[in-house]
C-alpha atoms as a PDB file:
ATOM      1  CA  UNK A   1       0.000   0.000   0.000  1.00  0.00           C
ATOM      2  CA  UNK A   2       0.992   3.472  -0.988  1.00  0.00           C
ATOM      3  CA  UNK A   3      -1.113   5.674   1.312  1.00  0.00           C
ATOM      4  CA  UNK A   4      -1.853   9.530   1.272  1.00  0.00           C
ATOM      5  CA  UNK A   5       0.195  11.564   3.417  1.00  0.00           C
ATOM      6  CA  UNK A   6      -2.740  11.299   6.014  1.00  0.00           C
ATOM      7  CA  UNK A   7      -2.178   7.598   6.236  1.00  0.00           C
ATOM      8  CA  UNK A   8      -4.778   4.633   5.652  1.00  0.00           C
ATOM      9  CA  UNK A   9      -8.740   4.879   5.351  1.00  0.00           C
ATOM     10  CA  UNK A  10     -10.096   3.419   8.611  1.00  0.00           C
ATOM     11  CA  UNK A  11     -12.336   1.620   6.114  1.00  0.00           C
ATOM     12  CA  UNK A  12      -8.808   0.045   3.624  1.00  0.00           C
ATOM     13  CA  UNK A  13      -7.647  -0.637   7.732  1.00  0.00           C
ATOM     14  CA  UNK A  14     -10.083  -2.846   8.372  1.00  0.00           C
ATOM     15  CA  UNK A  15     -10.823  -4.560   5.227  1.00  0.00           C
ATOM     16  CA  UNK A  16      -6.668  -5.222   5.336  1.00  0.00           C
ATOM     17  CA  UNK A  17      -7.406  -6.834   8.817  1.00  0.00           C
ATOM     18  CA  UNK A  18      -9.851  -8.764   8.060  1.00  0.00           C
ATOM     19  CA  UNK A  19      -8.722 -10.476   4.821  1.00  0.00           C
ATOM     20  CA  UNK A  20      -7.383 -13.446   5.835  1.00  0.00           C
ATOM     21  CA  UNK A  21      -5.989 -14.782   2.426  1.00  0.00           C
ATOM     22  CA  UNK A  22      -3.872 -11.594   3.264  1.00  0.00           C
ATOM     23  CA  UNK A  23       0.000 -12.963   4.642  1.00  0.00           C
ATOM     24  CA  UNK A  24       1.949 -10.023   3.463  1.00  0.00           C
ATOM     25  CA  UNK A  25       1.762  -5.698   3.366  1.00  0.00           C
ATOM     26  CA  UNK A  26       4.377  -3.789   2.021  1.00  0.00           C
ATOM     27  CA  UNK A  27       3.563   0.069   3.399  1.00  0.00           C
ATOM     28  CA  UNK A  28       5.076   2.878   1.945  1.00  0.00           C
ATOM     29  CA  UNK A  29       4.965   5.980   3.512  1.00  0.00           C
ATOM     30  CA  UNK A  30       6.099   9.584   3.116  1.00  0.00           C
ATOM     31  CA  UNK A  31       5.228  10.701   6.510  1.00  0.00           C
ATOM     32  CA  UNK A  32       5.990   8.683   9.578  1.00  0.00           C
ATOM     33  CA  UNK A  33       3.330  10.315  12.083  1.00  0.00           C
ATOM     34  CA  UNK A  34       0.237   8.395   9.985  1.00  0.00           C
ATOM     35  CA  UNK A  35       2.869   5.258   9.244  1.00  0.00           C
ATOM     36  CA  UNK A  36       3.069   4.859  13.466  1.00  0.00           C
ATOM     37  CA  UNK A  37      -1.128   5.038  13.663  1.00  0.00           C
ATOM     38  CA  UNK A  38      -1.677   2.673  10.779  1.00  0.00           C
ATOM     39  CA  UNK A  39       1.031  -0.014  11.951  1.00  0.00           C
ATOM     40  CA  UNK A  40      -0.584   0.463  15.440  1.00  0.00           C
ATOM     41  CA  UNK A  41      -3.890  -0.648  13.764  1.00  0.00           C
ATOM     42  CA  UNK A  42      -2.432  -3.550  11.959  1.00  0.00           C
ATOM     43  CA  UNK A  43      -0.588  -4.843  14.872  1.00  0.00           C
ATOM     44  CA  UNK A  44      -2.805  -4.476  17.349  1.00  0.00           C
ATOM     45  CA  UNK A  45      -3.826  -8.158  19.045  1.00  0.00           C
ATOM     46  CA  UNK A  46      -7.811  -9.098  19.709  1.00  0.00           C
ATOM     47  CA  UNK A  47      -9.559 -12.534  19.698  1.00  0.00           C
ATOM     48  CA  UNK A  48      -9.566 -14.400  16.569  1.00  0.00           C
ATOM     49  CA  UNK A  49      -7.644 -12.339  14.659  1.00  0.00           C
ATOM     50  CA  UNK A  50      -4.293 -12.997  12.944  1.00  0.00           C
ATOM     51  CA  UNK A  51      -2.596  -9.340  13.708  1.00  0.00           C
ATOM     52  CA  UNK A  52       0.503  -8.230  11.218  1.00  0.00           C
ATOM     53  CA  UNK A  53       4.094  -7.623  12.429  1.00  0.00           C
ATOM     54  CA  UNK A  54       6.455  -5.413  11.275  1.00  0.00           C
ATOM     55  CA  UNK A  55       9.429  -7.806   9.728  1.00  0.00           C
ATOM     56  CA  UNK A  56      11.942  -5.134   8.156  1.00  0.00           C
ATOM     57  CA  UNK A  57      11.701  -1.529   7.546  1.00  0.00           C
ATOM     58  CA  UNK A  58      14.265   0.446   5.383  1.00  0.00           C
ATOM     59  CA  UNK A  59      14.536   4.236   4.474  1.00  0.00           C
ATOM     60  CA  UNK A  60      14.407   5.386   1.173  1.00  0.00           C
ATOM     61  CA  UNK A  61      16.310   8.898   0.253  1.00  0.00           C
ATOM     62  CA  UNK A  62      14.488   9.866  -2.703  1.00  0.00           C
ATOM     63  CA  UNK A  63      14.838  13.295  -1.932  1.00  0.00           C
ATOM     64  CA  UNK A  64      18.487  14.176  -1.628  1.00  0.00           C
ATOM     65  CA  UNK A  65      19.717  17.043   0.601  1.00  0.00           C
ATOM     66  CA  UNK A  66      16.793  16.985   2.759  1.00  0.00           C
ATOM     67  CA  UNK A  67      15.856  15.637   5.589  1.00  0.00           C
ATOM     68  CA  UNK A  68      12.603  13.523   4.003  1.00  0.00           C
ATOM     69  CA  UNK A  69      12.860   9.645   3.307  1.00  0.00           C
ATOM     70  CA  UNK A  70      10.221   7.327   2.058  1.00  0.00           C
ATOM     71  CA  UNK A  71       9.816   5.135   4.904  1.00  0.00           C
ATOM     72  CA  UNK A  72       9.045   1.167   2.901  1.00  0.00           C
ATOM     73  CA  UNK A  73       8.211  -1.151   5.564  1.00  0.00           C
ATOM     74  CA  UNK A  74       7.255  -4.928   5.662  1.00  0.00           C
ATOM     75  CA  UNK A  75       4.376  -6.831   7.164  1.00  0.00           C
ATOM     76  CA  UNK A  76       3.331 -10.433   7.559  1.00  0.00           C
ATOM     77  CA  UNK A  77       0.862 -12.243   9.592  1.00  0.00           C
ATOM     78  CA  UNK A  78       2.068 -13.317  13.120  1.00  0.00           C
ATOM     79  CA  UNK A  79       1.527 -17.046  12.205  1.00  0.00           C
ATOM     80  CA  UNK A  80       3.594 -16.933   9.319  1.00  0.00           C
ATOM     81  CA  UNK A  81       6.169 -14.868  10.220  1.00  0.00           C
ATOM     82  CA  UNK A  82      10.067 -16.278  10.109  1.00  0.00           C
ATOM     83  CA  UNK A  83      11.190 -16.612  13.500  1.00  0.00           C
ATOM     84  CA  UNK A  84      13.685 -14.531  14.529  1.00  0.00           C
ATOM     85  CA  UNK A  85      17.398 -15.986  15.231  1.00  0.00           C
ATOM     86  CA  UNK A  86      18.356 -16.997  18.479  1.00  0.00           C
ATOM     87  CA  UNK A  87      20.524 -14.567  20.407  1.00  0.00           C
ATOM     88  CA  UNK A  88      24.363 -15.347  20.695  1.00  0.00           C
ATOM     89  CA  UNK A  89      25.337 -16.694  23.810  1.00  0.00           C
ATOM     90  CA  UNK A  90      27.124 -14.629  26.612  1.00  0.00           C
ATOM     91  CA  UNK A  91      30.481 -16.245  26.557  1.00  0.00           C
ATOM     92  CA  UNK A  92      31.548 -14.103  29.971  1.00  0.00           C
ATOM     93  CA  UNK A  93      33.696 -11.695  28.069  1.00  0.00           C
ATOM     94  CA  UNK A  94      33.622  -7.649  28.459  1.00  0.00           C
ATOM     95  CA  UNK A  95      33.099  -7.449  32.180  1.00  0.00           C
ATOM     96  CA  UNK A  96      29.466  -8.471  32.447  1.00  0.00           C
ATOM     97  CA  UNK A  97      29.980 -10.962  34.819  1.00  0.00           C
ATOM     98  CA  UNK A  98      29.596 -10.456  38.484  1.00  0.00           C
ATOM     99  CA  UNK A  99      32.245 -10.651  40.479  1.00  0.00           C
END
């Protein structure tokens, strides 16, 4: 989706919710005010529904020598999501352990 600088209709919102053949949003957005209410929307967790969660996000400089970016960020359901890789493990080196 390539919304208006005013972000989603509540209306595209929920119809992108509710879709459920839907596993996958790629949001572009110009302004990152409506970009944080609309990914709010699509993340947000209620009964029987599959929310969205953000998976990467990368800024886009199509405007060089200012300080805009087109903001391109992607979604997928939570049940088909990749999981995430497991954290290194804390070999004890740097000072974190306690003494």
């Amino acid at each position: 989706v390539d919304p208006p600088r005013p972000g989603l209709h509540r209306d595209v919102l929920q119809a992108l919710k509710d879709c459920t053949q839907l596993s996958r949003i790629v949001y572009i957005s110009c302004n990152p005010d409506s970009l944080v209410e609309d990914v709010a929307k699509l993340t947000a967790v209620r009964d029987g529904f599959d929310p969205f969660i953000p998976v990467r996000a990368v800024a886009v400089d199509m405007f060089p020598h200012t300080v805009h970016v087109e903001m391109v960020l992607l979604l997928e359901r939570s049940t088909r999501a990749p999981m995430p890789p497991p954290l290194p493990a804390k070999t004890g080196e740097g000072g974190d352990e306690a003494a």
